[in-house]
Protein backbone atom coordinates (compact mmCIF):
# COMPACT_ATOMS: atom_id res chain seq x y z
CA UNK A 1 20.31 14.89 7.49
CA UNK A 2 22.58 17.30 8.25
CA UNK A 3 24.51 18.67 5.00
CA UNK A 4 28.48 18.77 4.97
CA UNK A 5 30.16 21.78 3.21
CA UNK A 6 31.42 20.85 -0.60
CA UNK A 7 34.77 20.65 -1.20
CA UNK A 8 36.12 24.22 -2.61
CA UNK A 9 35.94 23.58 -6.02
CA UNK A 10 32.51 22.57 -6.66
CA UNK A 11 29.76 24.66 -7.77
CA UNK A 12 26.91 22.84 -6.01
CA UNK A 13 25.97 21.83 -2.68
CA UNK A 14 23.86 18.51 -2.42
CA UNK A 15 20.90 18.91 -0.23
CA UNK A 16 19.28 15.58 1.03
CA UNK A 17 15.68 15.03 3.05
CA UNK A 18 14.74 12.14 4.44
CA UNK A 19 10.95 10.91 3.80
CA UNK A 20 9.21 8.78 5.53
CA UNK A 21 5.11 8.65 4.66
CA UNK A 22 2.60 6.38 4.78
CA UNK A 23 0.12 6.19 1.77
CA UNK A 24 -2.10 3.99 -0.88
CA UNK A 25 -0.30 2.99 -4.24
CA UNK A 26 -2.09 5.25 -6.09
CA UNK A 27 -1.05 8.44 -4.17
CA UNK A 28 2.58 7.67 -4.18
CA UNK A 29 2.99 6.94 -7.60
CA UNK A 30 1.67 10.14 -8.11
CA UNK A 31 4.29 11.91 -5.98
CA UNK A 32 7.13 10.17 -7.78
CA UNK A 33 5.96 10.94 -11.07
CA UNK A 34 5.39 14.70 -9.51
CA UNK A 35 9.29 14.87 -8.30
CA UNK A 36 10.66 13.28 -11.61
CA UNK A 37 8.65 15.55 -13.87
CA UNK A 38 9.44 19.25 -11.94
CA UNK A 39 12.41 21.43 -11.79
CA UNK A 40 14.46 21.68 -10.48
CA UNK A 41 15.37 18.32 -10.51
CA UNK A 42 15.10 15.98 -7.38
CA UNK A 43 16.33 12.35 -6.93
CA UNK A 44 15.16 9.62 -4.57
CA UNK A 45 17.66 7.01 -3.30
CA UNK A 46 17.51 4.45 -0.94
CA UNK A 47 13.62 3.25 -1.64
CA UNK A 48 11.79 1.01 0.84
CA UNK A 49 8.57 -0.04 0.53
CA UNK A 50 6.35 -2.24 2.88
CA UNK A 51 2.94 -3.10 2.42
CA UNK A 52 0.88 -2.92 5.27
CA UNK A 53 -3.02 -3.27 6.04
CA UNK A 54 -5.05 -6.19 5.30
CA UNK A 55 -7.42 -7.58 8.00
CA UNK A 56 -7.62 -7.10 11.81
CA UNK A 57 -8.04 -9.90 13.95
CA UNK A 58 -12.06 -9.70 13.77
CA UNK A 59 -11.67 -10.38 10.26
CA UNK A 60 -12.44 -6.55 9.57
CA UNK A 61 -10.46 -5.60 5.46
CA UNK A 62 -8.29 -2.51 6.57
CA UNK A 63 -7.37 -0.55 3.33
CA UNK A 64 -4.12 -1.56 2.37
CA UNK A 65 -1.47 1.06 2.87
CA UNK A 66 2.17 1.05 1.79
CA UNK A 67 5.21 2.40 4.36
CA UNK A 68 7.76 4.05 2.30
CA UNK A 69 11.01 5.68 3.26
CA UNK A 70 13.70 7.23 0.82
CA UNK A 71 16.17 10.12 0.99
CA UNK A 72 15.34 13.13 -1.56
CA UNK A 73 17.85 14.69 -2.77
CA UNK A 74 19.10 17.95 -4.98
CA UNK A 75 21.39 20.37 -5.80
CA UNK A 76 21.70 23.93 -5.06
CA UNK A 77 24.47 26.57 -6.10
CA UNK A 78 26.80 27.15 -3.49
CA UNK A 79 26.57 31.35 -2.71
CA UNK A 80 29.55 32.76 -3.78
CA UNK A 81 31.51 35.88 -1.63
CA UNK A 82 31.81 38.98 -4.90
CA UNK A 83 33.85 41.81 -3.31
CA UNK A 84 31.63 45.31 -3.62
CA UNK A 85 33.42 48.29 -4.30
């Protein structure tokens, strides 16, 4: 998404991705608990998950996969102007 400019007075700018992946249980849990536990710190909003797999219409199992979107977001200090003498 395209980031708007923060108001003058705040110190940081919020920078948001939006993710969309496809992936078993197992592997996104472990990219959620990779986000929460780094720094700096990231936050996921808007979480949608859809299961998806199962079988195919000659009865084949297809490994179950989940869809998931969300927007990632974080903070980063705004670059301030300091006059040079």
């Amino acid at each position: 998404t395209e980031n708007q400019s923060p108001p003058e007075d705040e110190l940081f700018e919020q920078v948001t991705v939006n993710v969309r992946m496809s992936c078993p249980l197992d592997d996104l849990t472990k990219i959620i608990y990779s986000l929460e536990q780094n720094t700096p710190m990231i936050f996921i909003d808007q979480l949608i998950i859809q299961q998806r797999g199962g079988r195919t219409r000659r009865g084949i199992r297809v490994d179950q996969a989940l869809e998931v979107r969300f927007d990632m977001f974080g903070y980063r200090g705004v670059r301030r102007e300091v006059p040079v003498d």
